[in-house]
PDB file of N, CA and C in Angstrom:
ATOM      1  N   UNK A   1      20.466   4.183  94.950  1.00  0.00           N
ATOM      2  CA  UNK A   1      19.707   4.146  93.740  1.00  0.00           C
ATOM      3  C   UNK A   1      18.260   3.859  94.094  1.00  0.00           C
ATOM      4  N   UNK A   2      17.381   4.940  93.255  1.00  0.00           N
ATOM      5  CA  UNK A   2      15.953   4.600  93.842  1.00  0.00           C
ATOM      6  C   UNK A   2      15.495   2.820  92.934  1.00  0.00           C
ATOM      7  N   UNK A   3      14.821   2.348  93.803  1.00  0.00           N
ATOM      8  CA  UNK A   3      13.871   1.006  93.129  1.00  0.00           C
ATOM      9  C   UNK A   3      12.181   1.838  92.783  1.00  0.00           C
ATOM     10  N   UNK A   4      11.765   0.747  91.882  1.00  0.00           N
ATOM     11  CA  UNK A   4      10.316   0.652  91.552  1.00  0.00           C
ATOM     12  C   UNK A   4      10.108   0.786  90.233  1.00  0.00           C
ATOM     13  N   UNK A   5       8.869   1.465  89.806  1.00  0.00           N
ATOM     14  CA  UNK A   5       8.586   0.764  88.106  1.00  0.00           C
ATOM     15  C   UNK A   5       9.413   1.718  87.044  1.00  0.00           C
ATOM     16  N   UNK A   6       9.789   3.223  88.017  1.00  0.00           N
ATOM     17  CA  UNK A   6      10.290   4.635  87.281  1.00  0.00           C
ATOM     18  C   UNK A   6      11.345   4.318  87.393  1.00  0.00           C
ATOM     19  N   UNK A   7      12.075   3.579  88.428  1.00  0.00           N
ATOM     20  CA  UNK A   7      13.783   3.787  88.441  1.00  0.00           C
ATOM     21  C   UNK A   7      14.450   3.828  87.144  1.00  0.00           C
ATOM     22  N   UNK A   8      15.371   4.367  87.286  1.00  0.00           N
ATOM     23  CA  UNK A   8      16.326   4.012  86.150  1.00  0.00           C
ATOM     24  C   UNK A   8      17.076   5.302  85.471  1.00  0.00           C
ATOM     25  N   UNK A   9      17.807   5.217  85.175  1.00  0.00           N
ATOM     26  CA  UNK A   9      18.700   6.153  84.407  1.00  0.00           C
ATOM     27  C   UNK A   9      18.072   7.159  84.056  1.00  0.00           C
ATOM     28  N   UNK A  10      18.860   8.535  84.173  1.00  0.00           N
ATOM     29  CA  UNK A  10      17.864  10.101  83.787  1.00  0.00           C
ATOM     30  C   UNK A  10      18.541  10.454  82.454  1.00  0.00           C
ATOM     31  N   UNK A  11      19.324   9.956  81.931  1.00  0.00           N
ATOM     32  CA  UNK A  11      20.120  10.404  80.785  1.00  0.00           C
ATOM     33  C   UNK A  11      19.944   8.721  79.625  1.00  0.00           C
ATOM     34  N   UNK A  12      19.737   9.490  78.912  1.00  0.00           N
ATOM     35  CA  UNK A  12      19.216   8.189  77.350  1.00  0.00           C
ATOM     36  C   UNK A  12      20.913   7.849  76.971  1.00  0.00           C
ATOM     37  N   UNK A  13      20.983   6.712  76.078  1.00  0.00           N
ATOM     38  CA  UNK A  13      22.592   6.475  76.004  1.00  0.00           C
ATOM     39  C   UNK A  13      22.915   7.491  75.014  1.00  0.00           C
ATOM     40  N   UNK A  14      24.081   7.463  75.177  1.00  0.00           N
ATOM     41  CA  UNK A  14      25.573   8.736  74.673  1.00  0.00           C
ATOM     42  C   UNK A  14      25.027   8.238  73.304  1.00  0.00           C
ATOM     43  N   UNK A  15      25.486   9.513  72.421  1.00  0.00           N
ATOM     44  CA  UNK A  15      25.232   9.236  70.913  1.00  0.00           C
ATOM     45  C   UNK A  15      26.878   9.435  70.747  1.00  0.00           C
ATOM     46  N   UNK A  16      27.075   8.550  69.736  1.00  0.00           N
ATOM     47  CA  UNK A  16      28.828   8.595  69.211  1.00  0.00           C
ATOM     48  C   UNK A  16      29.001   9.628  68.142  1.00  0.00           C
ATOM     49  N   UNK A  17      30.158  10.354  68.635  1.00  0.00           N
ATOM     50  CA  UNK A  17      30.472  11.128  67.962  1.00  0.00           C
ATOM     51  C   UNK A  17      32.143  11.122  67.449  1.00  0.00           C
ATOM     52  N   UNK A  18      32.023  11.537  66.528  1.00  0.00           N
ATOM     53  CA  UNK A  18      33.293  11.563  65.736  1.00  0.00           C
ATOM     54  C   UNK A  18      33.185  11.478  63.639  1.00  0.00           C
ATOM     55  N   UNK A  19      33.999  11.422  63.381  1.00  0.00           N
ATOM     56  CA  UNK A  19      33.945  11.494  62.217  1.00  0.00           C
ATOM     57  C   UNK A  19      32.910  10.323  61.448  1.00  0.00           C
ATOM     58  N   UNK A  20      32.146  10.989  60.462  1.00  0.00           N
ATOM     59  CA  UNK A  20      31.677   9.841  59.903  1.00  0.00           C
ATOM     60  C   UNK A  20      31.656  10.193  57.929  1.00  0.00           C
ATOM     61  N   UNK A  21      32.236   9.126  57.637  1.00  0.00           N
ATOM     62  CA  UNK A  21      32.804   9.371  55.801  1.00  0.00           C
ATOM     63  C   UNK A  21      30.720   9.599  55.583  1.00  0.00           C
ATOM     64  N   UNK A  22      30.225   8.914  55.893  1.00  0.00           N
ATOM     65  CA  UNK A  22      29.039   9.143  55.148  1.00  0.00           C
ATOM     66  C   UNK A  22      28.269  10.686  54.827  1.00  0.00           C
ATOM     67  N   UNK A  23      28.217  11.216  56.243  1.00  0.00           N
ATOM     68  CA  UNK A  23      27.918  12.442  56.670  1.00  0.00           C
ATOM     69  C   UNK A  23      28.712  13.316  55.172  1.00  0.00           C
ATOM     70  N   UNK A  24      30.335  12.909  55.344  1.00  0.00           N
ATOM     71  CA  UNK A  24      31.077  13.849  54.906  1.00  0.00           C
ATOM     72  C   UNK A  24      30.828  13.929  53.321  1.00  0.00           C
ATOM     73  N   UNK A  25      30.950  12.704  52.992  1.00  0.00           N
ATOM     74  CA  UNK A  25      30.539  12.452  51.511  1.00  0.00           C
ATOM     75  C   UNK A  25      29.401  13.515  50.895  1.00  0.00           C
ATOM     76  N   UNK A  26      28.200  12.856  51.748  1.00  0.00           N
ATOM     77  CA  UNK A  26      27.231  13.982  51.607  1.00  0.00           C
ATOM     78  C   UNK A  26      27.077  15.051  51.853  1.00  0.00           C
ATOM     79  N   UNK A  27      27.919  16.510  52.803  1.00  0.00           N
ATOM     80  CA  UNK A  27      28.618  17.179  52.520  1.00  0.00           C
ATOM     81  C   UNK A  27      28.970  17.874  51.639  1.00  0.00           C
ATOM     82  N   UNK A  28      30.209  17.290  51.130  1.00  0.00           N
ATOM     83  CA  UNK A  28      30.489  17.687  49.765  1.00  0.00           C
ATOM     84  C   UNK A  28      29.648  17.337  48.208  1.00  0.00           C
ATOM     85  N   UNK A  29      28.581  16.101  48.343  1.00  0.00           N
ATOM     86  CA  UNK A  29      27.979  16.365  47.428  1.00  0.00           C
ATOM     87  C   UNK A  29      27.252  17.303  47.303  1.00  0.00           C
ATOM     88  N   UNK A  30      26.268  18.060  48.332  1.00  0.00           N
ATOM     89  CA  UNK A  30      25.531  18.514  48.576  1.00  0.00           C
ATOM     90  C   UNK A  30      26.472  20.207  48.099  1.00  0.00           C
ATOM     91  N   UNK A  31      27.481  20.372  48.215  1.00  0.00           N
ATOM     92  CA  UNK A  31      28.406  21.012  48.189  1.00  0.00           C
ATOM     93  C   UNK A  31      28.314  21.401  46.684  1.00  0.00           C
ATOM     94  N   UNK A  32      29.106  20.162  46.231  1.00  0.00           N
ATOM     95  CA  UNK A  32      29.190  20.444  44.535  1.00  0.00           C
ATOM     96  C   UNK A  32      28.619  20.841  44.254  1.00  0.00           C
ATOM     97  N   UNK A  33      27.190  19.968  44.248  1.00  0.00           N
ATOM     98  CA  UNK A  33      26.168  20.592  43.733  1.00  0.00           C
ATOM     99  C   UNK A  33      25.458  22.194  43.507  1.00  0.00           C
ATOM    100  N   UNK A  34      25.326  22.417  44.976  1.00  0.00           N
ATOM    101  CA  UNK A  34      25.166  24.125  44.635  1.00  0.00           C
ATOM    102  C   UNK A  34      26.306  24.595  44.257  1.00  0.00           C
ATOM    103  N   UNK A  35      27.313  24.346  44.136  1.00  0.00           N
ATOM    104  CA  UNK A  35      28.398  25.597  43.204  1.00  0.00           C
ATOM    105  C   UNK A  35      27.731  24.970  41.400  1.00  0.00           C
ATOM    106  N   UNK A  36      27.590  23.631  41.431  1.00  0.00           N
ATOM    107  CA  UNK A  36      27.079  23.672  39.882  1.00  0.00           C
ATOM    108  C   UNK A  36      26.238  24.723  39.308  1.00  0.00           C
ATOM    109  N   UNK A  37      25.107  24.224  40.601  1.00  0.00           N
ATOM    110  CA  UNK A  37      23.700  25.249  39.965  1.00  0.00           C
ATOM    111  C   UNK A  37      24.293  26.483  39.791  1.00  0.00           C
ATOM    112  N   UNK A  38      24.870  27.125  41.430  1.00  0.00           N
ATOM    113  CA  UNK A  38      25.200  28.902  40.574  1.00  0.00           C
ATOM    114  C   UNK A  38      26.122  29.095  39.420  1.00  0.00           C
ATOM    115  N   UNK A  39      26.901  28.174  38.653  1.00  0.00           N
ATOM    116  CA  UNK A  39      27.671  28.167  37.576  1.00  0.00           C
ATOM    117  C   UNK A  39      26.606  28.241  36.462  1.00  0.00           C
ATOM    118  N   UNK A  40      25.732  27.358  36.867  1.00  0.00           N
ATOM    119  CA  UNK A  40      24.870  27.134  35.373  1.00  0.00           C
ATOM    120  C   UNK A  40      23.521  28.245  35.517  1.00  0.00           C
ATOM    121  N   UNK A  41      23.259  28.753  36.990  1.00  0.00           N
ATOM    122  CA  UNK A  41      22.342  29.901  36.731  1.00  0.00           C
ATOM    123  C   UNK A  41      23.257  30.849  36.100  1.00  0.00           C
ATOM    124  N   UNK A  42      24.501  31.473  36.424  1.00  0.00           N
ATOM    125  CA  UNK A  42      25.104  32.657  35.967  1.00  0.00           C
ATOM    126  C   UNK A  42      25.503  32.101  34.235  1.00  0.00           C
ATOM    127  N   UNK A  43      25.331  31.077  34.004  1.00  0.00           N
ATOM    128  CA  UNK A  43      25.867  30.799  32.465  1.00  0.00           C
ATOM    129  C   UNK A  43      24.468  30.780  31.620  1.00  0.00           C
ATOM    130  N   UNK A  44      23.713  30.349  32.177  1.00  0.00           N
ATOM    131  CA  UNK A  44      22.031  30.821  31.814  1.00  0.00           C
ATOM    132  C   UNK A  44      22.074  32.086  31.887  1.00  0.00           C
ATOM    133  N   UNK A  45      22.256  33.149  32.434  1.00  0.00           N
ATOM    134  CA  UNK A  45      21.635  34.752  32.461  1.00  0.00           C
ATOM    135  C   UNK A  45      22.797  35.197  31.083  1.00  0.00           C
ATOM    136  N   UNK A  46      24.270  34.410  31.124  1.00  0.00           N
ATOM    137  CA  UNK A  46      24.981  35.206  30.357  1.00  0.00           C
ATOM    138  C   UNK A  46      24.479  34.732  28.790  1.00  0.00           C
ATOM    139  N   UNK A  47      23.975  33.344  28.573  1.00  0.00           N
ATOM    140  CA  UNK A  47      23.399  32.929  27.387  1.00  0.00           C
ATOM    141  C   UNK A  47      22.566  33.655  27.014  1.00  0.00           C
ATOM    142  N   UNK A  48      21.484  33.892  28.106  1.00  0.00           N
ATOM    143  CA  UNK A  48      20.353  34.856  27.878  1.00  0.00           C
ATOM    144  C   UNK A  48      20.536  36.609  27.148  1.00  0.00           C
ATOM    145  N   UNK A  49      21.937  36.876  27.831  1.00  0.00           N
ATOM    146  CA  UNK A  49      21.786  38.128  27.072  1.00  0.00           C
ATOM    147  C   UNK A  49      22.356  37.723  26.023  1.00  0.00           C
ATOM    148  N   UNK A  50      23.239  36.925  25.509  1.00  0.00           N
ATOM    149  CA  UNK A  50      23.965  36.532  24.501  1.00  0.00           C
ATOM    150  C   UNK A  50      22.606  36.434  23.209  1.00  0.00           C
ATOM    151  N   UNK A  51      21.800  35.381  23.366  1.00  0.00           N
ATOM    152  CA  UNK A  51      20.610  35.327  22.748  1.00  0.00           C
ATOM    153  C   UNK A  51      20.139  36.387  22.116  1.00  0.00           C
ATOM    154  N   UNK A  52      19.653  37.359  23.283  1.00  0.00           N
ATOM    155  CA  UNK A  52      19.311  38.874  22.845  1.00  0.00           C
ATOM    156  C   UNK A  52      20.118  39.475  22.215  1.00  0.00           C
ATOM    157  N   UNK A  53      20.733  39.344  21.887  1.00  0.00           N
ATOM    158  CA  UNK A  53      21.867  40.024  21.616  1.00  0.00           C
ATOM    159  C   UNK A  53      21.770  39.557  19.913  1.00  0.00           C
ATOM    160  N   UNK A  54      21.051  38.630  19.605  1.00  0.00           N
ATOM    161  CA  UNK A  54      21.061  38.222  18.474  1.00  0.00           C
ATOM    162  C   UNK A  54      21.598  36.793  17.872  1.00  0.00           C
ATOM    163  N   UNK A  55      21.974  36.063  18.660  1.00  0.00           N
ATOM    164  CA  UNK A  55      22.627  34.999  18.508  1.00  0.00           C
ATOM    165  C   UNK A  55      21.814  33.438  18.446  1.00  0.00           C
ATOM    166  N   UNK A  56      21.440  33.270  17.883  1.00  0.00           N
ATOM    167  CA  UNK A  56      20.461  31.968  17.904  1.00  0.00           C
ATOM    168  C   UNK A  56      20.901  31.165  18.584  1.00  0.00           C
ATOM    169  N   UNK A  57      21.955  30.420  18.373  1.00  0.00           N
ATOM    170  CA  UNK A  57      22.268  29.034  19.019  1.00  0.00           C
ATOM    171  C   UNK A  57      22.726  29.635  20.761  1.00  0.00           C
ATOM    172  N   UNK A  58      22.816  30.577  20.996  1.00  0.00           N
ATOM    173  CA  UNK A  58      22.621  30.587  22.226  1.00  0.00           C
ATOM    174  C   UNK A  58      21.179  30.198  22.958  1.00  0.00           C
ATOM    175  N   UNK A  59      20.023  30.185  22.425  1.00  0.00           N
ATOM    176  CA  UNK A  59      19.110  30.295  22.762  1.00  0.00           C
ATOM    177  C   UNK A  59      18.867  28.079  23.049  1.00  0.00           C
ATOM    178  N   UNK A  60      19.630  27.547  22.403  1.00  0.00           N
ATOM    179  CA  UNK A  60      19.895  26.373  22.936  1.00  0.00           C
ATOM    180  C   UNK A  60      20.853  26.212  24.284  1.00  0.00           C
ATOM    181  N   UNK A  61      21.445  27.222  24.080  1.00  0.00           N
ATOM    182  CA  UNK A  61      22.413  26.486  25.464  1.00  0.00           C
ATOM    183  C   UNK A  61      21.737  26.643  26.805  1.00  0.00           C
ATOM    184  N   UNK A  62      21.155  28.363  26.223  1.00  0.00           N
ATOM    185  CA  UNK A  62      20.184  28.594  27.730  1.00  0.00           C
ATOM    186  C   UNK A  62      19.724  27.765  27.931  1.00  0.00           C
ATOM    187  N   UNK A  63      18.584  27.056  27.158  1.00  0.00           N
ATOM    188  CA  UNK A  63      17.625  25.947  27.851  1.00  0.00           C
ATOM    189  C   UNK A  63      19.120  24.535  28.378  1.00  0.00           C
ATOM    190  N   UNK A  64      19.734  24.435  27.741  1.00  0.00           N
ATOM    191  CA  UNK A  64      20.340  23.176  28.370  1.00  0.00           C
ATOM    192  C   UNK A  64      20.654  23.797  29.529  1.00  0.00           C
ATOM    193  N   UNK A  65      21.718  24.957  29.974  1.00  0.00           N
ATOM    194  CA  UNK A  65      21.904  25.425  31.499  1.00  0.00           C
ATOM    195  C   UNK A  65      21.027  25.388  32.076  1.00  0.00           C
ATOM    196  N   UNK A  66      19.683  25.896  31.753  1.00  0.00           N
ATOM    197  CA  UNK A  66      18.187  26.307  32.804  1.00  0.00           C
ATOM    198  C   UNK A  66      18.212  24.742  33.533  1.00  0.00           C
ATOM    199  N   UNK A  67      17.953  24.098  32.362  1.00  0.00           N
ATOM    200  CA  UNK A  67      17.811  22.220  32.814  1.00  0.00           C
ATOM    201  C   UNK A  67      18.659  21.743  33.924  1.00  0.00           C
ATOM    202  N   UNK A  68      19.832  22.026  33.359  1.00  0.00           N
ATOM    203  CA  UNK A  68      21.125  21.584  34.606  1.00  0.00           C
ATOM    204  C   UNK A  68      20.937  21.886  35.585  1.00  0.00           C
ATOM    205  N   UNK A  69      20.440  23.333  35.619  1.00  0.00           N
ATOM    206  CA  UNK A  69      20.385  24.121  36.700  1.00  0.00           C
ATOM    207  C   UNK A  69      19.520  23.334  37.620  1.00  0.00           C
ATOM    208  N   UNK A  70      18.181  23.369  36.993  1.00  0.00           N
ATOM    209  CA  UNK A  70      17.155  22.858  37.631  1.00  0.00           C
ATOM    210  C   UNK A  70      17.556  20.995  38.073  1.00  0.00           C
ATOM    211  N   UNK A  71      17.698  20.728  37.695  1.00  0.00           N
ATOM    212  CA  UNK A  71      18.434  19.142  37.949  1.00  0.00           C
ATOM    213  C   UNK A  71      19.363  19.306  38.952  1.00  0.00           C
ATOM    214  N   UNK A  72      20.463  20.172  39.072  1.00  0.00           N
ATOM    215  CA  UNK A  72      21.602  20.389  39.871  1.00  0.00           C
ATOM    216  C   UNK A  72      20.833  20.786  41.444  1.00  0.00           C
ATOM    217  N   UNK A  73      19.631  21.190  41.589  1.00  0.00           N
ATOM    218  CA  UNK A  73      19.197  21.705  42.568  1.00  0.00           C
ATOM    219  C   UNK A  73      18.274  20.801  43.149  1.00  0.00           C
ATOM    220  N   UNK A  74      17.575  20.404  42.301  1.00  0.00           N
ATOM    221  CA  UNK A  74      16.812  18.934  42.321  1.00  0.00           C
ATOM    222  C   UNK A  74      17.672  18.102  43.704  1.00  0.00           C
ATOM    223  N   UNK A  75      18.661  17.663  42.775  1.00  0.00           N
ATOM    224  CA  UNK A  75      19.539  16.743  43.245  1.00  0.00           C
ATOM    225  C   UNK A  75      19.951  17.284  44.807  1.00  0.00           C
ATOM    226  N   UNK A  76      20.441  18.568  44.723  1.00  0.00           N
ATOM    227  CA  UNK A  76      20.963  19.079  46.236  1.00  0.00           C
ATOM    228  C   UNK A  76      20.227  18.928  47.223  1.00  0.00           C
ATOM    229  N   UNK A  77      18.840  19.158  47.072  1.00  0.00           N
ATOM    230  CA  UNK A  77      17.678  19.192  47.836  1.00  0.00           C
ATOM    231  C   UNK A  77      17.097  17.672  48.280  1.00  0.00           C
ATOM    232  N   UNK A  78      17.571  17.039  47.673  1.00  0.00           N
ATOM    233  CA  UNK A  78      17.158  15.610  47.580  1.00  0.00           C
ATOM    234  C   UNK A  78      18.855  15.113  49.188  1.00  0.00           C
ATOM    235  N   UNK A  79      19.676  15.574  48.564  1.00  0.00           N
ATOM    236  CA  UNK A  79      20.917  15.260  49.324  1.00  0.00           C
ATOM    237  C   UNK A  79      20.602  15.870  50.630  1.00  0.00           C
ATOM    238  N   UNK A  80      19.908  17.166  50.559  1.00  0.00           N
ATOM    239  CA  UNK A  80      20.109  17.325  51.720  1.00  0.00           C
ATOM    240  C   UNK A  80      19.136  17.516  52.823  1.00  0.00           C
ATOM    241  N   UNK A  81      17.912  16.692  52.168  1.00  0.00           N
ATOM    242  CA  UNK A  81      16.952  15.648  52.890  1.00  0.00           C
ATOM    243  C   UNK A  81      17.760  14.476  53.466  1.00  0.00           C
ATOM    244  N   UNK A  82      18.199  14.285  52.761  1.00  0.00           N
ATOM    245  CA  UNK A  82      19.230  12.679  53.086  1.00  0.00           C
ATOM    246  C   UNK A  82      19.901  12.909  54.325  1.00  0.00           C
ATOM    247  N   UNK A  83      20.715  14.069  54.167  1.00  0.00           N
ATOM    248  CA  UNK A  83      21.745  14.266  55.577  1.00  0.00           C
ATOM    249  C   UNK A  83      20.962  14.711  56.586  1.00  0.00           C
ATOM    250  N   UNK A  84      19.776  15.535  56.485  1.00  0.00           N
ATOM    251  CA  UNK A  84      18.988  15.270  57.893  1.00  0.00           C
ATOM    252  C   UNK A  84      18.646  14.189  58.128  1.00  0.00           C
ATOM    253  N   UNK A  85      17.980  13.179  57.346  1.00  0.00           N
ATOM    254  CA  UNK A  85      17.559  12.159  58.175  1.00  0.00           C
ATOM    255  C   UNK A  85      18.801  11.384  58.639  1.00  0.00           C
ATOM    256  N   UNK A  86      19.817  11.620  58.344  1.00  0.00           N
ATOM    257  CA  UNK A  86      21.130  11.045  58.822  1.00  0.00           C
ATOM    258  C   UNK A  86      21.270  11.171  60.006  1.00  0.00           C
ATOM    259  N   UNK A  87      21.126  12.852  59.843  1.00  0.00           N
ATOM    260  CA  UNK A  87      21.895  13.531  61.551  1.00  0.00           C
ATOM    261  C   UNK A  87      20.437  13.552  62.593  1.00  0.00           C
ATOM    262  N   UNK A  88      19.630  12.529  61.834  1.00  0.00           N
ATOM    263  CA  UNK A  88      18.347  12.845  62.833  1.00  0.00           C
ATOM    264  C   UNK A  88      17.173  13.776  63.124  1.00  0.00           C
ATOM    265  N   UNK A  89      17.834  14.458  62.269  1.00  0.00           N
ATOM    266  CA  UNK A  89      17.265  16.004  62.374  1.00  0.00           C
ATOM    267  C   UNK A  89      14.982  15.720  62.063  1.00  0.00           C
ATOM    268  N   UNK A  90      15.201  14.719  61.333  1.00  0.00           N
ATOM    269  CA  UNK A  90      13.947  14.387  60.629  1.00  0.00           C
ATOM    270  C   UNK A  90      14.104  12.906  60.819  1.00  0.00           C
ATOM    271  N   UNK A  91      12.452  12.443  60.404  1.00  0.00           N
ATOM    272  CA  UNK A  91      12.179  11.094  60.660  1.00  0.00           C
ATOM    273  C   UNK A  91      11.744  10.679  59.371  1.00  0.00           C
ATOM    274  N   UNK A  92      11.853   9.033  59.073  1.00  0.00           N
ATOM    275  CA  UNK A  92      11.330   8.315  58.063  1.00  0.00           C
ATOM    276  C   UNK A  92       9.420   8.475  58.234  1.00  0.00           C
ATOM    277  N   UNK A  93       9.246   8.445  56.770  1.00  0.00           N
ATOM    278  CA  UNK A  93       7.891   8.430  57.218  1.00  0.00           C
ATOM    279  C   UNK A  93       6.979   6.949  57.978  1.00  0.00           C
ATOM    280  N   UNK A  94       6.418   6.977  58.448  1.00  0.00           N
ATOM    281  CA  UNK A  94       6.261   5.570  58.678  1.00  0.00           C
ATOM    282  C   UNK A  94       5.404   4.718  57.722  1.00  0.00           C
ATOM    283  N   UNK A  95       5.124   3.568  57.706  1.00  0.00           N
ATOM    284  CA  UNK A  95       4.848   2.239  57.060  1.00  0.00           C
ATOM    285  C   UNK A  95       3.690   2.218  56.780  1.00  0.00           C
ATOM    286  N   UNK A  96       3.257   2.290  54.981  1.00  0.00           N
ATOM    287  CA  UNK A  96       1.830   2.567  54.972  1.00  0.00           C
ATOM    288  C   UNK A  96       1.069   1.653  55.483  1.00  0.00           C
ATOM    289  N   UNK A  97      -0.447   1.315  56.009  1.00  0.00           N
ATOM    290  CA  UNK A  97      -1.198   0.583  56.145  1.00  0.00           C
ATOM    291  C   UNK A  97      -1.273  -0.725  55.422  1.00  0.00           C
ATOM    292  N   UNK A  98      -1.492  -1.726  55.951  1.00  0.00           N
ATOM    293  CA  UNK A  98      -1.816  -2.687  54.807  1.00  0.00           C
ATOM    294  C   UNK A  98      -3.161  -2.941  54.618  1.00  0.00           C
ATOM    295  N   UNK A  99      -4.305  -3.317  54.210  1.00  0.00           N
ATOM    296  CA  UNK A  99      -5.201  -3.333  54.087  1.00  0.00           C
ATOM    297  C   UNK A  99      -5.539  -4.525  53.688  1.00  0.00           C
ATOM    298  N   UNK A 100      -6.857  -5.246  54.603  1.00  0.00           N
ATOM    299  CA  UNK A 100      -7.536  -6.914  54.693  1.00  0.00           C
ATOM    300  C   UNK A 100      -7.437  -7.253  53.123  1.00  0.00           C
ATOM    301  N   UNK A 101      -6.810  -7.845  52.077  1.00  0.00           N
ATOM    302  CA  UNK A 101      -7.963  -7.855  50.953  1.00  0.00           C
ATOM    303  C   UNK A 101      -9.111  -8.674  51.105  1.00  0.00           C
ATOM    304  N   UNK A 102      -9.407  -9.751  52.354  1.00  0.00           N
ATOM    305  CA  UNK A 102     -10.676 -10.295  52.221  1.00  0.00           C
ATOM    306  C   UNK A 102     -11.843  -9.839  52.445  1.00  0.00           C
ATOM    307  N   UNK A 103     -11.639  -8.304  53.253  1.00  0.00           N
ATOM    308  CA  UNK A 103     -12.660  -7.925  53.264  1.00  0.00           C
ATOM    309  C   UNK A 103     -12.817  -6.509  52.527  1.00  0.00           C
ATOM    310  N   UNK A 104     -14.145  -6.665  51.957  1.00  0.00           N
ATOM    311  CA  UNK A 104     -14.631  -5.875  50.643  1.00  0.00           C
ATOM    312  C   UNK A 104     -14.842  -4.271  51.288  1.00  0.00           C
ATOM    313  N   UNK A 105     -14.788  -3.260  50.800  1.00  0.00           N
ATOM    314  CA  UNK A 105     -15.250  -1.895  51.327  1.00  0.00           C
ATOM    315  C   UNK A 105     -16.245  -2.219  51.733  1.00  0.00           C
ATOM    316  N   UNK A 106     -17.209  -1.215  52.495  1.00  0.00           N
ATOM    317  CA  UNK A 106     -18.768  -1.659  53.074  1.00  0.00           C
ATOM    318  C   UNK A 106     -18.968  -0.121  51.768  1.00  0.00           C
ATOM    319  N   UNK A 107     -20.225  -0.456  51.131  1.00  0.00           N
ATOM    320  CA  UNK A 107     -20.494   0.869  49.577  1.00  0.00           C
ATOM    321  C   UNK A 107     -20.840   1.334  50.507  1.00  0.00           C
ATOM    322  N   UNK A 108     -21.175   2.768  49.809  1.00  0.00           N
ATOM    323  CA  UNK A 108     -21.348   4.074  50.789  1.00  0.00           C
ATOM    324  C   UNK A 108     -20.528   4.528  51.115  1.00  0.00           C
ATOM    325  N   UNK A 109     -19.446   3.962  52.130  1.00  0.00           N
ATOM    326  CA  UNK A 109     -18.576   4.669  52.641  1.00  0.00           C
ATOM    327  C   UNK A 109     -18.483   4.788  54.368  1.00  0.00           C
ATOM    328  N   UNK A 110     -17.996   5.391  55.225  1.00  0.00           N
ATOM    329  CA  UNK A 110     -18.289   5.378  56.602  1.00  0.00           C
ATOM    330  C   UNK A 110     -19.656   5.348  57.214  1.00  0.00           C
ATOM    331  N   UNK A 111     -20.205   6.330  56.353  1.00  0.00           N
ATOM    332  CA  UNK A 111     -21.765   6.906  57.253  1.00  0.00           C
ATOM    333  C   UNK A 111     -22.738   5.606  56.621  1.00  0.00           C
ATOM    334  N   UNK A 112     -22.520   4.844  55.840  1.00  0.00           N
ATOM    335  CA  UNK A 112     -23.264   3.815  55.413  1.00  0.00           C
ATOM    336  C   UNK A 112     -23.085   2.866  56.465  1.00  0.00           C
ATOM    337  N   UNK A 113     -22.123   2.504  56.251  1.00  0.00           N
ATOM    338  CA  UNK A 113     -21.376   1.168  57.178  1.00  0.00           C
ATOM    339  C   UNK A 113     -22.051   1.152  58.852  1.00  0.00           C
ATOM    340  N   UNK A 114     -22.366   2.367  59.457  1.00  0.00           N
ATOM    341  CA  UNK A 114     -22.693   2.383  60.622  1.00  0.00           C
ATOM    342  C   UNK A 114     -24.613   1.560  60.865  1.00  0.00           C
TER     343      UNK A 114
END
């Protein structure tokens, strides 16, 4: 084994693998979800002709499907931000700044301050 300040292991530790309920959970939410939306886009297009067609109170349901729809996708997209940062794929953003409050802005701005 080599010595000095570089030595050391060429491989980072093993990541564990095997089943994980969390992953899976999210999964299938992420899952549901888009079969919702295409239920409620295809029940939106069929309201829509229904509407045309002459039917008033269809013209309520469309907007409630459009909504779902849009909510149902919302939500998926949101889930499946989640499961990348799970599987690593993506990072947290990091930690905003905190800022002195004892000390006051300098007015002006940068080019003043100098």
């Amino acid at each position: 084994m080599a010595t000095g300040k570089r030595a050391g292991a060429r491989r980072g530790a093993k990541r564990r693998t095997g089943f994980s309920p969390r992953l899976a959970l999210l999964a299938l939410g992420i899952t549901l979800l888009v079969v919702a939306w295409g239920y409620l886009v295809y029940a939106a297009i069929d309201f829509g002709a229904t509407a045309r067609g002459g039917e008033s109170a269809a013209w309520a349901f469309l907007a409630l499907a459009s909504v779902g729809a849009v909510a149902c996708l919302f939500a998926g997209l949101m889930l499946v931000a989640r499961l990348l940062r799970e599987l690593g794929i993506t990072s947290p953003p990091p930690p905003p700044k905190e800022t002195e409050p004892d000390q006051p802005a300098a007015p002006g701005g940068r080019r003043a301050a100098r």
